[in-house]
C-alpha atoms as a PDB file:
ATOM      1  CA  UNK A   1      64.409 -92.461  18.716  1.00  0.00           C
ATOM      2  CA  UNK A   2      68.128 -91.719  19.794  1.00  0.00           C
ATOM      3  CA  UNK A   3      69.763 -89.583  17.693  1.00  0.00           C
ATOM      4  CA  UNK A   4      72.821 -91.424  18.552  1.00  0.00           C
ATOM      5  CA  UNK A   5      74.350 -94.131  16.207  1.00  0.00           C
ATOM      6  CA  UNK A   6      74.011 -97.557  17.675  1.00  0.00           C
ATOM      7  CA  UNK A   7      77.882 -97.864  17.238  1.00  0.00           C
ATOM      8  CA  UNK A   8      81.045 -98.029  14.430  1.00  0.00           C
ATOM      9  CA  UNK A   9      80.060 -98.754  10.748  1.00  0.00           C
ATOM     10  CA  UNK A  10      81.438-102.271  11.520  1.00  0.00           C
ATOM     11  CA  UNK A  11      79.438-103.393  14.425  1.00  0.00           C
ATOM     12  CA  UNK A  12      76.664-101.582  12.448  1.00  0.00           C
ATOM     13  CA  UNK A  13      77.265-103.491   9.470  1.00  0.00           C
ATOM     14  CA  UNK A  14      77.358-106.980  11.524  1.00  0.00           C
ATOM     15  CA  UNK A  15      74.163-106.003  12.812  1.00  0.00           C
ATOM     16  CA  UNK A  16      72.488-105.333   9.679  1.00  0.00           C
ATOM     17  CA  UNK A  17      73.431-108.788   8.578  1.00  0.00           C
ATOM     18  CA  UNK A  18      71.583-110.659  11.835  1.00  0.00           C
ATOM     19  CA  UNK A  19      68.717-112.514  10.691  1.00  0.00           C
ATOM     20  CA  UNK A  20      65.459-111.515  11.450  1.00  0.00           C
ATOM     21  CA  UNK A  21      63.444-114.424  10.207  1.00  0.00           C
ATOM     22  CA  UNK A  22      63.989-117.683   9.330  1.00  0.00           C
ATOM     23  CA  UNK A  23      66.594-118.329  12.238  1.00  0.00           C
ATOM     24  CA  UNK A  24      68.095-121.315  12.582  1.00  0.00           C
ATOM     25  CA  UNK A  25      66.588-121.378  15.865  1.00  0.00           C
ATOM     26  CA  UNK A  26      63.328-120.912  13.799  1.00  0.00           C
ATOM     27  CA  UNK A  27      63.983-123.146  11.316  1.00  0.00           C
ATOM     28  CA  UNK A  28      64.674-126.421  13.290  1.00  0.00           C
ATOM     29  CA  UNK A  29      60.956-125.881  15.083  1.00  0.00           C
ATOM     30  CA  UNK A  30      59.551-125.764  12.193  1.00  0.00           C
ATOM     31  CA  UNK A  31      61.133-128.623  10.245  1.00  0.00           C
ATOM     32  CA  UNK A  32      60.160-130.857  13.610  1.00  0.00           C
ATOM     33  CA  UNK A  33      56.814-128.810  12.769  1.00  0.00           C
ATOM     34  CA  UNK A  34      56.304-130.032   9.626  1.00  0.00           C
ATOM     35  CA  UNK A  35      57.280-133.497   9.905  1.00  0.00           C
ATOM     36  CA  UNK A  36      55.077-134.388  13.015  1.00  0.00           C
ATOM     37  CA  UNK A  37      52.062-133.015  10.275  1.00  0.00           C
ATOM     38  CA  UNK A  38      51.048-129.857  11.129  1.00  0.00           C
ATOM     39  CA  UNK A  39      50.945-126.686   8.498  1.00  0.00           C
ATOM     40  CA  UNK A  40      51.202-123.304   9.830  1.00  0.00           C
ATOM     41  CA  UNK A  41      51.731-119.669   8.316  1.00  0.00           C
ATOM     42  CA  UNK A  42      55.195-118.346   8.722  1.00  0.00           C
ATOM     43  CA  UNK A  43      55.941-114.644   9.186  1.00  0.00           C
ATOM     44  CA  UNK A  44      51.837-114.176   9.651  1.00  0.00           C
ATOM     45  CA  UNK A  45      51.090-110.298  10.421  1.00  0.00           C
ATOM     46  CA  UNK A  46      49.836-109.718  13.945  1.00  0.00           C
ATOM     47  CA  UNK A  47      46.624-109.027  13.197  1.00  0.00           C
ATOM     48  CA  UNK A  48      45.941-105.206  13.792  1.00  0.00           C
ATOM     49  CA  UNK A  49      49.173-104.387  14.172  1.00  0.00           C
ATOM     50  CA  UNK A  50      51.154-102.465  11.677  1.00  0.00           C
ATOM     51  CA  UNK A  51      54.793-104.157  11.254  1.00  0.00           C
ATOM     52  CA  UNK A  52      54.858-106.674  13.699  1.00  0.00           C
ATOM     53  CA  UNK A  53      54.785-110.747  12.393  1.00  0.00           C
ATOM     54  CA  UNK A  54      54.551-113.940  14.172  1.00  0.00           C
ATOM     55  CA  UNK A  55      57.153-116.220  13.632  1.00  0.00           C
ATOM     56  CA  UNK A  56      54.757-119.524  13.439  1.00  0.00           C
ATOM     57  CA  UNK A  57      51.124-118.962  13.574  1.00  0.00           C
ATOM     58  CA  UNK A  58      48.603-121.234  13.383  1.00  0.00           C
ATOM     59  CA  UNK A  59      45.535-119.014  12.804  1.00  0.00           C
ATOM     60  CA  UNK A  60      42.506-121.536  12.626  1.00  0.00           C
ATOM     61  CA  UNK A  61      43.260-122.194  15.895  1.00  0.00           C
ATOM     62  CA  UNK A  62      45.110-119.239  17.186  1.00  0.00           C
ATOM     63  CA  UNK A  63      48.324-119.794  18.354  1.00  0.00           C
ATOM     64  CA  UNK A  64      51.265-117.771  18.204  1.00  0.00           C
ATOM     65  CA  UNK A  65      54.943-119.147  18.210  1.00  0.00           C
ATOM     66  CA  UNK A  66      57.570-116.527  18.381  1.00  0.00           C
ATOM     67  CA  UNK A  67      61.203-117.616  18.685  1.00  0.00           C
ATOM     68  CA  UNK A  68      62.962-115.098  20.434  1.00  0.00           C
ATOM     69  CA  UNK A  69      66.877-114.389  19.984  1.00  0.00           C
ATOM     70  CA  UNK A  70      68.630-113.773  23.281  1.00  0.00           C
ATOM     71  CA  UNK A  71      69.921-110.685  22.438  1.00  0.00           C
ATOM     72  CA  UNK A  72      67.510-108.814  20.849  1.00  0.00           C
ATOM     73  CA  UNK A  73      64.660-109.950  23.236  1.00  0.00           C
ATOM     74  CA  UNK A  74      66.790-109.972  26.437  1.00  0.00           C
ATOM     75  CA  UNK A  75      66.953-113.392  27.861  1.00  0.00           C
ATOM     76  CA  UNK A  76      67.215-113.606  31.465  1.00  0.00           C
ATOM     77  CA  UNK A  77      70.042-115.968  30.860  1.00  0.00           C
ATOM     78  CA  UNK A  78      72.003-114.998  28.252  1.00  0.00           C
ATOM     79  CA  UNK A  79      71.550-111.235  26.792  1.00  0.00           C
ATOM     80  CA  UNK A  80      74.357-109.471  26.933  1.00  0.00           C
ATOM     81  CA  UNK A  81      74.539-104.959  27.081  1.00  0.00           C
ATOM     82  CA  UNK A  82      77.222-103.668  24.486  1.00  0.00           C
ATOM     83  CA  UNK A  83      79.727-101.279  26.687  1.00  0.00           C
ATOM     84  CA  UNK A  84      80.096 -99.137  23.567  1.00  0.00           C
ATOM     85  CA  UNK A  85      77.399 -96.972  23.364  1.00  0.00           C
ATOM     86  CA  UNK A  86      75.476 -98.310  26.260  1.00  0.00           C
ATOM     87  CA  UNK A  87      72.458 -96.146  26.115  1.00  0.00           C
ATOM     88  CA  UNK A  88      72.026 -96.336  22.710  1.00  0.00           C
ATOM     89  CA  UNK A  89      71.912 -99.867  23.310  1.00  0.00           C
ATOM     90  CA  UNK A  90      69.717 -99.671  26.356  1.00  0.00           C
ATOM     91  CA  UNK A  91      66.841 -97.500  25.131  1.00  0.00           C
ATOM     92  CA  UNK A  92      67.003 -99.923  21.790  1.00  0.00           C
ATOM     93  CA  UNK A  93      67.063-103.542  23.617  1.00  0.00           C
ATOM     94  CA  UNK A  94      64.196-102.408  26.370  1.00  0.00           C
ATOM     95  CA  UNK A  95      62.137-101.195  23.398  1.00  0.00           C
ATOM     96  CA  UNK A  96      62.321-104.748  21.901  1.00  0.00           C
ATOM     97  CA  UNK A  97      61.196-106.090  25.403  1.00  0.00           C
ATOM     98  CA  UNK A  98      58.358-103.382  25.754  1.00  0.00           C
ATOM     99  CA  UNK A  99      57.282-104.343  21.982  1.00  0.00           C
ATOM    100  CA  UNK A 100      57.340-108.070  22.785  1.00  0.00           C
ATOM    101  CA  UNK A 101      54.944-107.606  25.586  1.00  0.00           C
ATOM    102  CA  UNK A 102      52.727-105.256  23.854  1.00  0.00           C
ATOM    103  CA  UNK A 103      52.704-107.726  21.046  1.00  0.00           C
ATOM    104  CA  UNK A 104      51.580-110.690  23.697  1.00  0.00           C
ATOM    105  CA  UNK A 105      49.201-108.990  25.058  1.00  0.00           C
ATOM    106  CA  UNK A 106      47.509-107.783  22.107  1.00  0.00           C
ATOM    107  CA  UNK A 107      47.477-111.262  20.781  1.00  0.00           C
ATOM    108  CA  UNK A 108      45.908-112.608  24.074  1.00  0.00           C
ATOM    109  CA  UNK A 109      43.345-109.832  24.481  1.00  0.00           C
ATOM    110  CA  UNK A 110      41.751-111.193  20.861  1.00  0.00           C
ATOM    111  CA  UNK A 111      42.082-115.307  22.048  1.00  0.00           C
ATOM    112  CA  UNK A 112      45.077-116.251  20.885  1.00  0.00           C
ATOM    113  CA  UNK A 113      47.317-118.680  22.700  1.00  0.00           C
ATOM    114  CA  UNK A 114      50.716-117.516  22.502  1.00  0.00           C
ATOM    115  CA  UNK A 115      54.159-119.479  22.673  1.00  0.00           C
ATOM    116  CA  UNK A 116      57.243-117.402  23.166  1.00  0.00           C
ATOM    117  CA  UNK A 117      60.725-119.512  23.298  1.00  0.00           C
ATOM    118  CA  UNK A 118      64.053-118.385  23.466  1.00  0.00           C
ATOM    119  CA  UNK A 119      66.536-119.199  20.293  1.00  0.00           C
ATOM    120  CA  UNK A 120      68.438-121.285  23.264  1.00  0.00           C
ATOM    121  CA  UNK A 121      65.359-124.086  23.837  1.00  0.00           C
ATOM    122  CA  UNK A 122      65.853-127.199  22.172  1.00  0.00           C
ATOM    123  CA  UNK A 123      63.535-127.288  19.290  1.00  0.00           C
ATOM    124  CA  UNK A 124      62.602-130.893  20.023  1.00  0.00           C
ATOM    125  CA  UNK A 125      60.963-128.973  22.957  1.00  0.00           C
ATOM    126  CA  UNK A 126      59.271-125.961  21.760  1.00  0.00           C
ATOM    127  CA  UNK A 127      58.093-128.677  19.227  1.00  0.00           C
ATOM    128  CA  UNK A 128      56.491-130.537  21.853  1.00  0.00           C
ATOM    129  CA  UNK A 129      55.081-127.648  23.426  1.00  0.00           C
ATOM    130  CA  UNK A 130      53.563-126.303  20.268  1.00  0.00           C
ATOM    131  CA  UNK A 131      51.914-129.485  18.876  1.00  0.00           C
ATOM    132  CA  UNK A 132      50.328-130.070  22.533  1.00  0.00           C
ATOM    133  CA  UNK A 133      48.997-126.579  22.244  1.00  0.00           C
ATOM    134  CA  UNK A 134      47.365-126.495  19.054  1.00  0.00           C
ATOM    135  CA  UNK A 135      45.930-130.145  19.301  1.00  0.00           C
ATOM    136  CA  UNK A 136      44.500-128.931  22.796  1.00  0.00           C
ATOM    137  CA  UNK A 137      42.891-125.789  20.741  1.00  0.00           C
ATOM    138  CA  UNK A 138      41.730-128.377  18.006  1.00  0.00           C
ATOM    139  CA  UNK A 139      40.031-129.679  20.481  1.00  0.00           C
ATOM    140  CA  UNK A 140      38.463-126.822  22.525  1.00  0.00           C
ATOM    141  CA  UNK A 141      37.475-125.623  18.901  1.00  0.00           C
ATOM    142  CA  UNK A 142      35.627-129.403  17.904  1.00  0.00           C
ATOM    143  CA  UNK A 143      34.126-129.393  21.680  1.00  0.00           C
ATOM    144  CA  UNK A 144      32.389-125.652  20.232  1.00  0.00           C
ATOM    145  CA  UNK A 145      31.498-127.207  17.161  1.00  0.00           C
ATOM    146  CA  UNK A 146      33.666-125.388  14.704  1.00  0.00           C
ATOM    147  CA  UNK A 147      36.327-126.728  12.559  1.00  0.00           C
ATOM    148  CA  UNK A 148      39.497-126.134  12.000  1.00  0.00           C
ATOM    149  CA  UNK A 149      40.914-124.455   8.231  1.00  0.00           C
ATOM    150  CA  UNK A 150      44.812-125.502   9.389  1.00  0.00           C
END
């Protein structure tokens, strides 16, 4: 890590007080979540990795849904670089990318299905997206013959 501060006490300070879970982003997908039926696990540990949680997980099935904030993730659209202390800033935000990534593929490499939206999607959408995606594994998962503990 950078030995260099990511910036003054202030913008440190307003940093510190970002949420990290239970967005409002978060929040409204899983409200839509929960009224369409389906349970889930919130801030579920990736499994076999130290640190790292999925937002919404639906581990019977295994799917992933990780809300992603624009700036700490680095949406195409709408992250932003700070000027002050650029490379502090760099180095930090391309580390969140690299982790994200790592994170995916991890989950995918053991069978899980994972859903990655950015804070800026509708949550009537990712809704959609994520009920489609775990009835479809329901139903892979009855087709095998298991059944399903979510």
């Amino acid at each position: 890590m950078d030995s260099v501060t990511p910036s003054s006490a202030g913008v440190s300070a307003r940093m510190r007080r970002q949420a990290s879970k239970d967005t409002s982003a978060e929040l409204a997908v899983r409200r839509l979540l929960h009224a369409s039926g389906l349970r889930y696990r919130v801030e579920y540990p990736v499994p076999g990795m130290a640190r790292r949680r999925i937002d919404v997980a639906f581990p019977g099935v295994k799917v992933a849904v990780l809300i992603d904030g624009c700036f700490w993730h680095g949406c195409p659209r709408h992250a932003t670089r700070p000027k002050a202390n650029a490379e502090w800033w760099r180095n930090k935000l391309d580390r969140n990318m690299a982790r994200d990534r790592e994170t995916t593929e991890h989950l995918t490499a053991r069978g899980w299905t994972v859903l990655r939206f950015w804070e800026h999607v509708p949550p009537d959408e990712a809704a959609t997206a994520v009920r489609a995606t775990v009835e479809r594994r329901r139903r892979e998962r009855g087709a095998l013959g298991g059944t399903d503990a979510v």
